[in-house]
N, C-alpha and C. Protein backbone atom coordinates (compact mmCIF):
# COMPACT_ATOMS: atom_id res chain seq x y z
N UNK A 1 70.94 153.96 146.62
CA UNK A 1 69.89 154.52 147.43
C UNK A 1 68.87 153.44 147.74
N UNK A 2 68.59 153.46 148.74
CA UNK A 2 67.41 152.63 149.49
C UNK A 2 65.87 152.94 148.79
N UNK A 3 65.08 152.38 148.82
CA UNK A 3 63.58 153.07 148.54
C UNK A 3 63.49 152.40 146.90
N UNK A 4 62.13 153.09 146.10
CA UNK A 4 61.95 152.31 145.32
C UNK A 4 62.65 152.85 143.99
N UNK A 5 62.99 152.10 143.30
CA UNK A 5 63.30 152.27 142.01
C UNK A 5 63.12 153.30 141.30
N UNK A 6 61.55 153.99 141.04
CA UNK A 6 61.40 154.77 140.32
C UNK A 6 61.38 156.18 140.68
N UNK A 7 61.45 155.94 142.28
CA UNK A 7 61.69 157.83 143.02
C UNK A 7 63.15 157.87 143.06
N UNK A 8 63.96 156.57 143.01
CA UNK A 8 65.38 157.26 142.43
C UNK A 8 65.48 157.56 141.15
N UNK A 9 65.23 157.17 140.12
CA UNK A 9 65.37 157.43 138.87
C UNK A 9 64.52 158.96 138.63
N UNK A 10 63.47 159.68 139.35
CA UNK A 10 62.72 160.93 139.19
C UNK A 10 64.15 161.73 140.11
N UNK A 11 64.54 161.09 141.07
CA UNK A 11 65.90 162.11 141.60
C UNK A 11 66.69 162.04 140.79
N UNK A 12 67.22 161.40 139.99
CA UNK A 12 68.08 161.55 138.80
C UNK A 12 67.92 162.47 138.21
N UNK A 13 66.58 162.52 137.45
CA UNK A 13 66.54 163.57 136.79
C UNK A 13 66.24 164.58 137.19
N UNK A 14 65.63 164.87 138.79
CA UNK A 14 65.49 166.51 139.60
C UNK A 14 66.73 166.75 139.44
N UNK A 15 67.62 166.07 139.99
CA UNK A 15 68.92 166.24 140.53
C UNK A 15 70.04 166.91 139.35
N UNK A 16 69.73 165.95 138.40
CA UNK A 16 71.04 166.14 137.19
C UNK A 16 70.36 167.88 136.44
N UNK A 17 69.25 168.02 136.10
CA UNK A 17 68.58 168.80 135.90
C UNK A 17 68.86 170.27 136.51
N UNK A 18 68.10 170.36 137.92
CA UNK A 18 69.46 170.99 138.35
C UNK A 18 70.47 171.85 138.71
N UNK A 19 71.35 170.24 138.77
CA UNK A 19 72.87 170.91 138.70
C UNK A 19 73.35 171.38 137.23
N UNK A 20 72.79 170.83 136.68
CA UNK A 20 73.17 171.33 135.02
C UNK A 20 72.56 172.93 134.55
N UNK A 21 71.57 173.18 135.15
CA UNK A 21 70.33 174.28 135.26
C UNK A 21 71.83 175.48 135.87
N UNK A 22 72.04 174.74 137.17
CA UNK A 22 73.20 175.64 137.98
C UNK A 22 74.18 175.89 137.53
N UNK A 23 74.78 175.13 137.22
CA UNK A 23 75.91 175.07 136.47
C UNK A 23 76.27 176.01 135.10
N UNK A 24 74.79 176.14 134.40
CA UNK A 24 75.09 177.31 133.19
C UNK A 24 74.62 178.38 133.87
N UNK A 25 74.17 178.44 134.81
CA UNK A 25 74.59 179.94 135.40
C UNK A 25 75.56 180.73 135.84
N UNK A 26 76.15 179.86 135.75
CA UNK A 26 77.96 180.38 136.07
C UNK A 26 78.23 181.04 135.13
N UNK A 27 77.93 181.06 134.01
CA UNK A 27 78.37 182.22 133.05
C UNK A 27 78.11 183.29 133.57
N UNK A 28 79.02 184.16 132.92
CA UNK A 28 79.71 185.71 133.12
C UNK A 28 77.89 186.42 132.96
N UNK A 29 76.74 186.03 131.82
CA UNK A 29 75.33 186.93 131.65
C UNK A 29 74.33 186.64 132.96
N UNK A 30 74.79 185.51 133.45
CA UNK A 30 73.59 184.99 134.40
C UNK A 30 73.79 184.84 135.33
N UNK A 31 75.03 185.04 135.86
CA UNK A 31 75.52 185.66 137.23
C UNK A 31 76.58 186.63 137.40
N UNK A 32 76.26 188.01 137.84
CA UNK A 32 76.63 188.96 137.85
C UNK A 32 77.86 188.77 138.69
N UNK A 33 77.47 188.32 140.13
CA UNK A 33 78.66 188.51 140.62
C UNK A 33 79.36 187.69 141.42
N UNK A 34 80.53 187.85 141.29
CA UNK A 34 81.66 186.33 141.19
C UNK A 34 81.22 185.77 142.68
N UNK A 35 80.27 186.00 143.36
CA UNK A 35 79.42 185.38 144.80
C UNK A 35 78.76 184.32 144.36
N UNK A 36 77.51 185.25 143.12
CA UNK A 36 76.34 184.02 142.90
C UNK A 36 76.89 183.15 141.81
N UNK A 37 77.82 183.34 140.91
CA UNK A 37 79.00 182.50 140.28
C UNK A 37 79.43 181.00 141.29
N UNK A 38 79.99 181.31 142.40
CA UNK A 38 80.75 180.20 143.28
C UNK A 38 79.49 179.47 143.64
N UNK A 39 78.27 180.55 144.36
CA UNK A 39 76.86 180.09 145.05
C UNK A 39 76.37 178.60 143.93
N UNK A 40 76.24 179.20 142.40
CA UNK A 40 75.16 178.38 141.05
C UNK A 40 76.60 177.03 141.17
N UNK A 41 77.99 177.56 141.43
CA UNK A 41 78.61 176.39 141.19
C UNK A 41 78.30 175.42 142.44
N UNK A 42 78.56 176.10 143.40
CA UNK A 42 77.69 174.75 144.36
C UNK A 42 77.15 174.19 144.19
N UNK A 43 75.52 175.27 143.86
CA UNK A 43 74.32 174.61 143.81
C UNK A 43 74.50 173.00 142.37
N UNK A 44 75.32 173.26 141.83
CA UNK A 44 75.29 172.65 140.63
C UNK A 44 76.10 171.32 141.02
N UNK A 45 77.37 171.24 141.82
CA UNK A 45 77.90 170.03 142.14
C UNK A 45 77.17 169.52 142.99
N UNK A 46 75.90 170.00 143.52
CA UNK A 46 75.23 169.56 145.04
C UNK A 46 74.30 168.72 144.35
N UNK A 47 73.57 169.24 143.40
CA UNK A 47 72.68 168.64 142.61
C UNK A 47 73.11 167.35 141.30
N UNK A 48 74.02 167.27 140.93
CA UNK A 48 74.84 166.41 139.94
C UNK A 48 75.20 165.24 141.39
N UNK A 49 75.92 165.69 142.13
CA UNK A 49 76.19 165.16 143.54
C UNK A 49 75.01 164.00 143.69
N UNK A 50 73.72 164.73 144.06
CA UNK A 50 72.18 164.38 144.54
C UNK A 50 72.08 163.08 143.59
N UNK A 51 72.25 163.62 142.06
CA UNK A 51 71.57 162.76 141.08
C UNK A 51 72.72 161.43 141.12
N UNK A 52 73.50 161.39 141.02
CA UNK A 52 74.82 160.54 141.21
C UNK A 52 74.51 159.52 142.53
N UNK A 53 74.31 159.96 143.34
CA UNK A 53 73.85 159.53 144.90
C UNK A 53 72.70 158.65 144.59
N UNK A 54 71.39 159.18 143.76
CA UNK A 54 70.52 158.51 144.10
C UNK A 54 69.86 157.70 143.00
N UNK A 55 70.80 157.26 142.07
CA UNK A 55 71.06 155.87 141.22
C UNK A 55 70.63 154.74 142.18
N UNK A 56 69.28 154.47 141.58
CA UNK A 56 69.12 152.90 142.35
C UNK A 56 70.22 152.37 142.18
N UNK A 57 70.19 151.24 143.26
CA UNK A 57 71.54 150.17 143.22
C UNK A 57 71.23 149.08 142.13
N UNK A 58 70.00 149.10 141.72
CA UNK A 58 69.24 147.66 141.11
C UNK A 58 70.39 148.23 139.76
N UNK A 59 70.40 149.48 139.19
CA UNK A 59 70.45 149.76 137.80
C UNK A 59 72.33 149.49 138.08
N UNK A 60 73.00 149.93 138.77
CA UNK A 60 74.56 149.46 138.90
C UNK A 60 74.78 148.30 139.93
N UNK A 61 75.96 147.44 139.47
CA UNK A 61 76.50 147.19 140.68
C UNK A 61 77.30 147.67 141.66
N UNK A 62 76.66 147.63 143.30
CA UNK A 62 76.81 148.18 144.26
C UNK A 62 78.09 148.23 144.86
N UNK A 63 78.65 149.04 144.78
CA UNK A 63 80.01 148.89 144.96
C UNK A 63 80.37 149.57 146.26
N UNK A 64 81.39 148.82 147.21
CA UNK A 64 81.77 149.20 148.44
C UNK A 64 82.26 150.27 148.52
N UNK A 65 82.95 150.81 147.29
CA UNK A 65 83.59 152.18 147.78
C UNK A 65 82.94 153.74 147.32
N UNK A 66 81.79 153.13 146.90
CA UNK A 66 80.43 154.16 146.40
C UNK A 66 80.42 154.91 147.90
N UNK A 67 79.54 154.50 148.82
CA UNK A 67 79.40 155.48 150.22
C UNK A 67 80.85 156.30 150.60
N UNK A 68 81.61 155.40 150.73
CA UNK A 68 83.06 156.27 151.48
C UNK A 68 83.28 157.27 150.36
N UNK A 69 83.24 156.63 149.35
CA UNK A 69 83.48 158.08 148.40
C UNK A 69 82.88 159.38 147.95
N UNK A 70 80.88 159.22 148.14
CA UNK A 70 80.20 160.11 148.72
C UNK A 70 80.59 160.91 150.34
N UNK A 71 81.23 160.11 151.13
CA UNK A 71 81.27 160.60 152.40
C UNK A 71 82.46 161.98 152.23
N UNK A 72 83.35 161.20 151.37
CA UNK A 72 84.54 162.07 151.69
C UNK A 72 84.48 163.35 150.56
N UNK A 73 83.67 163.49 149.82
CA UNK A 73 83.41 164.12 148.37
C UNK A 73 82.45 165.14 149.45
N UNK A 74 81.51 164.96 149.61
CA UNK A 74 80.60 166.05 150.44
C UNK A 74 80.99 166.44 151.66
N UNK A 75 81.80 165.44 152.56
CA UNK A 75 82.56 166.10 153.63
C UNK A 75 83.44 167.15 153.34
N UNK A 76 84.02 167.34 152.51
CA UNK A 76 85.36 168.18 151.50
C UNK A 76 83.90 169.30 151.31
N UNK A 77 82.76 169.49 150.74
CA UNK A 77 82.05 170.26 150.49
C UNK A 77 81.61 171.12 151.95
N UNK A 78 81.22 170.20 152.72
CA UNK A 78 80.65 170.83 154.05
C UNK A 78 81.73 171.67 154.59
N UNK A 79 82.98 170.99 154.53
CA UNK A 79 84.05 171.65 155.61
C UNK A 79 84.37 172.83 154.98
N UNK A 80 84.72 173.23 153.68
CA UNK A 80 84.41 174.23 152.81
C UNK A 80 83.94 175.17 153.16
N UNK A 81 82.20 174.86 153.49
CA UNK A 81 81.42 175.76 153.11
C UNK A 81 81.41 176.09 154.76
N UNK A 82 81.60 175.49 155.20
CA UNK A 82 81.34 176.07 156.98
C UNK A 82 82.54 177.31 156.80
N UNK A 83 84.10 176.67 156.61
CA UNK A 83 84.50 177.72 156.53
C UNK A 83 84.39 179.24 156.12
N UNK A 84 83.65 179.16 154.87
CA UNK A 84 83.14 180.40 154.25
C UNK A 84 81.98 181.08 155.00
N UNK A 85 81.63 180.80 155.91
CA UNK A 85 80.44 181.29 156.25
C UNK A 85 80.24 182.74 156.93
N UNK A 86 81.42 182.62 157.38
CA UNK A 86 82.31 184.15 157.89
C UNK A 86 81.66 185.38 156.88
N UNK A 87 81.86 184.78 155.72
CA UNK A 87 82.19 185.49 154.45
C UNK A 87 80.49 185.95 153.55
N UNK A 88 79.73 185.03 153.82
CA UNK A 88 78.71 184.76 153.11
C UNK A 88 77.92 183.49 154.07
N UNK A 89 76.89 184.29 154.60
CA UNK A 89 76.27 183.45 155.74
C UNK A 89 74.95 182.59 155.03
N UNK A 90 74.65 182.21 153.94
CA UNK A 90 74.37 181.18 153.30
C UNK A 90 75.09 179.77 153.10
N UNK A 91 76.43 180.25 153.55
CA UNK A 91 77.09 179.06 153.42
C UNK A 91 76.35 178.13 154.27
N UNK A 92 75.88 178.58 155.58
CA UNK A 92 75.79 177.89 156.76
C UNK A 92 74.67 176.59 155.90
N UNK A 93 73.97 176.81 155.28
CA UNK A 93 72.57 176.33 154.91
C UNK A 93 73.73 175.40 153.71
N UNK A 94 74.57 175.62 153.05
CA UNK A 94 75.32 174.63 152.03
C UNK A 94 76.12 173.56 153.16
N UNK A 95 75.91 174.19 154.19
CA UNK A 95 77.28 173.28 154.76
C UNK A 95 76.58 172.40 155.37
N UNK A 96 75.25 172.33 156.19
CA UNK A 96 74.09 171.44 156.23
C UNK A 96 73.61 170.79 155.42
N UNK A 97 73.65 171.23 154.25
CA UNK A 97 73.34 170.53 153.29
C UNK A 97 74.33 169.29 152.72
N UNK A 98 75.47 169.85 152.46
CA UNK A 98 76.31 168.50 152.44
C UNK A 98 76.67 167.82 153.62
N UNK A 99 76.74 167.82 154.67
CA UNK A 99 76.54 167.16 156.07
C UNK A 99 75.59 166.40 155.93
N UNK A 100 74.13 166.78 155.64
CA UNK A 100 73.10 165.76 155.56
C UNK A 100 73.52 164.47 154.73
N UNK A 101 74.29 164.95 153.36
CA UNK A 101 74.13 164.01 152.22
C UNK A 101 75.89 163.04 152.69
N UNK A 102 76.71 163.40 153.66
CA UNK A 102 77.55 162.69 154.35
C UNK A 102 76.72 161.37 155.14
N UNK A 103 75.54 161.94 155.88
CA UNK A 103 74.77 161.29 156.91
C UNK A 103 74.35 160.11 155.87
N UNK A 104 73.26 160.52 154.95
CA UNK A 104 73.37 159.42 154.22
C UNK A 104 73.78 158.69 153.03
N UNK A 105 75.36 159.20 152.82
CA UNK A 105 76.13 157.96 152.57
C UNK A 105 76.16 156.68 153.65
N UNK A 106 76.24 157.69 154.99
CA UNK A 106 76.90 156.61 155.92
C UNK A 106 75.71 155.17 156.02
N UNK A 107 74.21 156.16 155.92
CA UNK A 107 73.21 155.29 155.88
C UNK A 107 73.26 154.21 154.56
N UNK A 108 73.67 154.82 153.30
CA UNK A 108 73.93 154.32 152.18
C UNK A 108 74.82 152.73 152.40
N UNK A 109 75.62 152.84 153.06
CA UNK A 109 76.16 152.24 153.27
C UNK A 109 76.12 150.92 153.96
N UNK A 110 74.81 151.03 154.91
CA UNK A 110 74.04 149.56 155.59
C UNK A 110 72.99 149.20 155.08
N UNK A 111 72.86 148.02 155.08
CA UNK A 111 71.63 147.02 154.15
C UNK A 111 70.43 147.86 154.03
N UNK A 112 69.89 147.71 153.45
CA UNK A 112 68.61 148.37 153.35
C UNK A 112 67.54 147.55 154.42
N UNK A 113 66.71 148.43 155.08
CA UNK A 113 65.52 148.08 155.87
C UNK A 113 64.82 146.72 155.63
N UNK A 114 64.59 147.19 154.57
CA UNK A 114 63.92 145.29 154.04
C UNK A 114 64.32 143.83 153.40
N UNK A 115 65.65 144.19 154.02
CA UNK A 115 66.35 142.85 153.47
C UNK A 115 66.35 142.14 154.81
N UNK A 116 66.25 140.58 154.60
CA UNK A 116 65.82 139.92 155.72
C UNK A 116 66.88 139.40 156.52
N UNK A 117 68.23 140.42 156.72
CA UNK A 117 69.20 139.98 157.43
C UNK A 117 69.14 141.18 158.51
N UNK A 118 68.13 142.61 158.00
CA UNK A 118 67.69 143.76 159.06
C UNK A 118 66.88 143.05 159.86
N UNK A 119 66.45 141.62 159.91
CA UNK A 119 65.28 141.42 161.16
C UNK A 119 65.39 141.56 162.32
N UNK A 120 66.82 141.51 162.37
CA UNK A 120 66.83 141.42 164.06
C UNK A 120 67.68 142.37 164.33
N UNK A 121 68.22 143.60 163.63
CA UNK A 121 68.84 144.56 164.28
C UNK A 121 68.02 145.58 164.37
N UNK A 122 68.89 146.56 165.27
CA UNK A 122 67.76 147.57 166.17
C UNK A 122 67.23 148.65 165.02
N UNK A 123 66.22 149.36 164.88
CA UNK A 123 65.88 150.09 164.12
C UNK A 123 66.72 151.35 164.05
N UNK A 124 67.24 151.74 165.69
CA UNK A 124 68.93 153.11 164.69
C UNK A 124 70.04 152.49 164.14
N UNK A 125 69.99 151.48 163.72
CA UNK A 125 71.07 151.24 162.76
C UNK A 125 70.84 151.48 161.73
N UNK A 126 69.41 152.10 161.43
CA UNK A 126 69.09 152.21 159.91
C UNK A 126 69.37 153.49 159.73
N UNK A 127 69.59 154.50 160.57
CA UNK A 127 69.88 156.32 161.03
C UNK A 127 69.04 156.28 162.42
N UNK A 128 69.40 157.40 162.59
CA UNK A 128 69.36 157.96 163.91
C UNK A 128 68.10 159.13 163.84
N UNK A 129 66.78 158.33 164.55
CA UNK A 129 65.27 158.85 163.91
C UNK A 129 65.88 160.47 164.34
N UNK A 130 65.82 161.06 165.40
CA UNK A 130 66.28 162.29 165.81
C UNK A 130 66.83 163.29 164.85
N UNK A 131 68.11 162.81 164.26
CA UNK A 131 68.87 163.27 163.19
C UNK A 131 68.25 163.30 162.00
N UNK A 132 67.38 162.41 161.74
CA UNK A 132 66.58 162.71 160.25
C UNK A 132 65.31 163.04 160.26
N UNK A 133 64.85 163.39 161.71
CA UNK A 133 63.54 163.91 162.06
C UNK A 133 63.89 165.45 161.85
N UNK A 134 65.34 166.08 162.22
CA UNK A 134 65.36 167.27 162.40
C UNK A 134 65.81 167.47 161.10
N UNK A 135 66.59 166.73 160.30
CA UNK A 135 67.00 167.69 158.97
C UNK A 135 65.68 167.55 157.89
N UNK A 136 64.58 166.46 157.95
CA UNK A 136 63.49 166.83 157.47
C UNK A 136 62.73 167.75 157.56
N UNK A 137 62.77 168.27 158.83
CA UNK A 137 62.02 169.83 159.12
C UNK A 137 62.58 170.56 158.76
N UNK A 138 64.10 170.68 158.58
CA UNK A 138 64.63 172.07 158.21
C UNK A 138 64.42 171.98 156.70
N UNK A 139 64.66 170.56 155.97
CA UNK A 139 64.86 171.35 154.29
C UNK A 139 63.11 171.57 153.97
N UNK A 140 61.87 170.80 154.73
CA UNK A 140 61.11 170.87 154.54
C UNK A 140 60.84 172.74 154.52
N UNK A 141 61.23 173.35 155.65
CA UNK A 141 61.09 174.64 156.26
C UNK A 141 61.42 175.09 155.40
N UNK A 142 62.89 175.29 154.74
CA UNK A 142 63.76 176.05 153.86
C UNK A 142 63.42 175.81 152.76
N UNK A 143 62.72 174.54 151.90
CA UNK A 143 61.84 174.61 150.67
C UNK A 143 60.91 175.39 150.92
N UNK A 144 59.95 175.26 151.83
CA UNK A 144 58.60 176.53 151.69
C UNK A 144 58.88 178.21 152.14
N UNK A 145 60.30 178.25 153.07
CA UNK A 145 60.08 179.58 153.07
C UNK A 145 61.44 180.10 151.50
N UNK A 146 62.00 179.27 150.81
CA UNK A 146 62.55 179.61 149.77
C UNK A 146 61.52 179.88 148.72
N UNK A 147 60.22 178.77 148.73
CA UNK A 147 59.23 178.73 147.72
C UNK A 147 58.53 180.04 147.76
N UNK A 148 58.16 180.64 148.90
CA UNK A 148 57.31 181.68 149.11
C UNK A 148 58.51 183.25 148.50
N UNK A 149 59.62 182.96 148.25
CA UNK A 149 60.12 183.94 147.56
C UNK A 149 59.95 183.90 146.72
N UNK A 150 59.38 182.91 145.60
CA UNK A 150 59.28 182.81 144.39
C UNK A 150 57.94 183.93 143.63
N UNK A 151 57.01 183.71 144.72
CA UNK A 151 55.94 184.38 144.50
C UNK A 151 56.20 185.98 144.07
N UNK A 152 55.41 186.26 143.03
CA UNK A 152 55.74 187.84 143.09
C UNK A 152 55.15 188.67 143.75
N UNK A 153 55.82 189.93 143.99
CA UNK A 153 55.92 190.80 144.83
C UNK A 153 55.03 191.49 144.16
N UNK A 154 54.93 192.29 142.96
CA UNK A 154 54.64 192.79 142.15
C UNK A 154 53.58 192.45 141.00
N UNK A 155 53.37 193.27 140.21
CA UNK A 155 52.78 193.18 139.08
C UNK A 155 53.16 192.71 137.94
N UNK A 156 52.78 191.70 137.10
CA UNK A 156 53.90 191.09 136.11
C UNK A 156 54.05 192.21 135.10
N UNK A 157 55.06 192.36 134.47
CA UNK A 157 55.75 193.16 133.66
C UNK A 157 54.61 193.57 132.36
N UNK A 158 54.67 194.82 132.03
CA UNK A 158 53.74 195.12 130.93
C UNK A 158 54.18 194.41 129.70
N UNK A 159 52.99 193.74 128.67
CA UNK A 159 53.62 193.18 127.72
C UNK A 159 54.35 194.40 126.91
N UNK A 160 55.30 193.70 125.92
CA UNK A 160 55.80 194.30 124.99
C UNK A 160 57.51 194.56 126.18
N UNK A 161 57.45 194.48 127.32
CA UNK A 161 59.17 194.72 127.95
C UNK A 161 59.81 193.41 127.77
N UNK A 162 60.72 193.95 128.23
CA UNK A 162 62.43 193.16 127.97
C UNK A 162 61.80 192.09 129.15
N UNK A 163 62.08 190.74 128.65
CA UNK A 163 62.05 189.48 129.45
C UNK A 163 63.74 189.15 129.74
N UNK A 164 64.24 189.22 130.78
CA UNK A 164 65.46 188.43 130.98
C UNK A 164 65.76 186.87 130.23
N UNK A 165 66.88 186.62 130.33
CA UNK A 165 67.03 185.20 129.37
C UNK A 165 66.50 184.06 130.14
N UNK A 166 66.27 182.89 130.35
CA UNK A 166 65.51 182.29 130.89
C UNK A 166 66.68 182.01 132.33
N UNK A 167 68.05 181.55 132.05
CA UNK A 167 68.71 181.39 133.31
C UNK A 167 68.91 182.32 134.08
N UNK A 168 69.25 183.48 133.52
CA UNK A 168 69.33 184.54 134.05
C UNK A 168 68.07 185.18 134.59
N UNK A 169 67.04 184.87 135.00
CA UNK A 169 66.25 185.29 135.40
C UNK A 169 65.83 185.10 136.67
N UNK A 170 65.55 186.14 137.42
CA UNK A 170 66.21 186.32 138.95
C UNK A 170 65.61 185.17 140.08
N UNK A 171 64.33 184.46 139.47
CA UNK A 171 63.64 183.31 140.05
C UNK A 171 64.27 181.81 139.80
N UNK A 172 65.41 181.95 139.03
CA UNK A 172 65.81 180.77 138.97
C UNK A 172 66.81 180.21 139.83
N UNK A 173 67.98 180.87 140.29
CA UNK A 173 68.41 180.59 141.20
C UNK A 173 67.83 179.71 142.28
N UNK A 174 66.50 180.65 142.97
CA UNK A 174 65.51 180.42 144.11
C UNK A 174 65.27 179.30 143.75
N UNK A 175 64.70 178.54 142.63
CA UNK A 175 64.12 177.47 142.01
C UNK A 175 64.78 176.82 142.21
N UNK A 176 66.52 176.90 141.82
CA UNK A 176 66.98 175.64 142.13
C UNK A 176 67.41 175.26 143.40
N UNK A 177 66.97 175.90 144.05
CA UNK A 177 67.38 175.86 145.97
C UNK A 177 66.17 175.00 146.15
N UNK A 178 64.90 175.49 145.84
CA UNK A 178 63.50 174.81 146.04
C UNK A 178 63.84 173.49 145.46
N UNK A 179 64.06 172.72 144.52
CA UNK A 179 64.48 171.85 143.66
C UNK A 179 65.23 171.31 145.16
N UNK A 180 66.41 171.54 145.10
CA UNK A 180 67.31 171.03 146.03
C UNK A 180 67.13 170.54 147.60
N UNK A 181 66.39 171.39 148.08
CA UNK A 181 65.46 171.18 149.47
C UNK A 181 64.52 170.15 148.87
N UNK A 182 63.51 170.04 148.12
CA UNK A 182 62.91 168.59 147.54
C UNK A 182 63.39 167.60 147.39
N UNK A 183 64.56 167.69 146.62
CA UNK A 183 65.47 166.51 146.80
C UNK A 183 65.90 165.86 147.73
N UNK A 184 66.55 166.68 148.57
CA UNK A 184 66.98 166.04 150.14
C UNK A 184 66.14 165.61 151.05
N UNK A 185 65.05 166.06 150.84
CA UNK A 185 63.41 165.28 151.74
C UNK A 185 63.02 164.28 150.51
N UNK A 186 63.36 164.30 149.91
CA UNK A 186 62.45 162.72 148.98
C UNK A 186 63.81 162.02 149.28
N UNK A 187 65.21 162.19 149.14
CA UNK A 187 66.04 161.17 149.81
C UNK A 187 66.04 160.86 151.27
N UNK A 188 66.32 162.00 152.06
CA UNK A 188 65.91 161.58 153.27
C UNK A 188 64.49 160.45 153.87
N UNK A 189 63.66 161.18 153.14
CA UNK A 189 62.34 159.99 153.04
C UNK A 189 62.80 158.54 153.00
N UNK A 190 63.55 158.18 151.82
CA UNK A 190 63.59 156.98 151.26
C UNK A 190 65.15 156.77 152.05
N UNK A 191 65.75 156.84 152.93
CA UNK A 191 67.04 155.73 153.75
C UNK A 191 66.06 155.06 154.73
């Protein structure tokens, strides 16, 4: 990942966080039904995905077949999820989502902005401002109108009732979508 050191290493840990968060929701108590089961497993390879992706290069060596292998790993996700969408029209919003993180592998993949062999090439070789002008507005959009579900509707629960288990609890899901839309605008930010 392009950008500085230590906002990849904070995506590491949004990211791995999580997909790991998602990922134990897949159990049979914390997702009821075999929908939001497949949904937490997404959300969970998208985010492990994220954190994997946005390993400064300083901390590994950069290896050529890192991007193509993000490209073709989240392309396999997008084409997926478009398909399903028939089925479950959230997909549409997963299948954008790994499309974006295709986009920047591909960006992943050319020198970074401030290396002094970018001096003289054109500034869309670094992405295509258009294309990352518009998917910044949308996850920006889809973090705040996901965030504003978080808010309660209601009155918080009288003490002394039943608290759900912490994954299982019906705001977490939402959370990790919010999580995930953050992520993709602090990476998008930084190509």
């Amino acid at each position: 990942m392009h950008g500085p050191p230590l906002v990849g290493w904070l995506l590491v840990v949004i990211g791995s966080a999580t997909g790991v968060s998602c990922l134990l929701r897949t159990r049979a108590r914390c997702a009821a039904a075999p929908g939001e089961r497949r949904t937490a497993r997404d959300e969970g390879i998208m985010g492990l995905g994220m954190a994997l992706m946005a390993v400064p290069g300083t901390a590994l060596h950069e290896h050529t077949w890192g991007p193509p292998l993000f490209a073709a790993l989240f392309g396999a996700i997008a084409l997926r999820s478009a398909l399903l969408v028939r089925r479950e029209s959230h997909r549409a919003h997963h299948a954008l989502e790994a499309a974006a993180m295709v986009y920047m592998a591909a960006l992943m993949a050319m020198p970074s902005r401030a290396s002094d062999d970018m001096a003289d090439m054109p500034h869309s070789m670094v992405g295509i401002p258009a294309v990352t002008a518009l998917l910044l507005c949308y996850f920006a959009a889809y973090a705040l109108w996901t965030a504003v579900r978080l808010l309660p509707a209601t009155s918080p629960a009288a003490p002394g009732a039943p608290t759900p288990a912490l994954l299982g609890a019906p705001g977490v899901a939402t959370a990790c979508r919010v999580s995930l839309s953050i992520g993709m605008l602090t990476m998008l930010l930084t190509m």
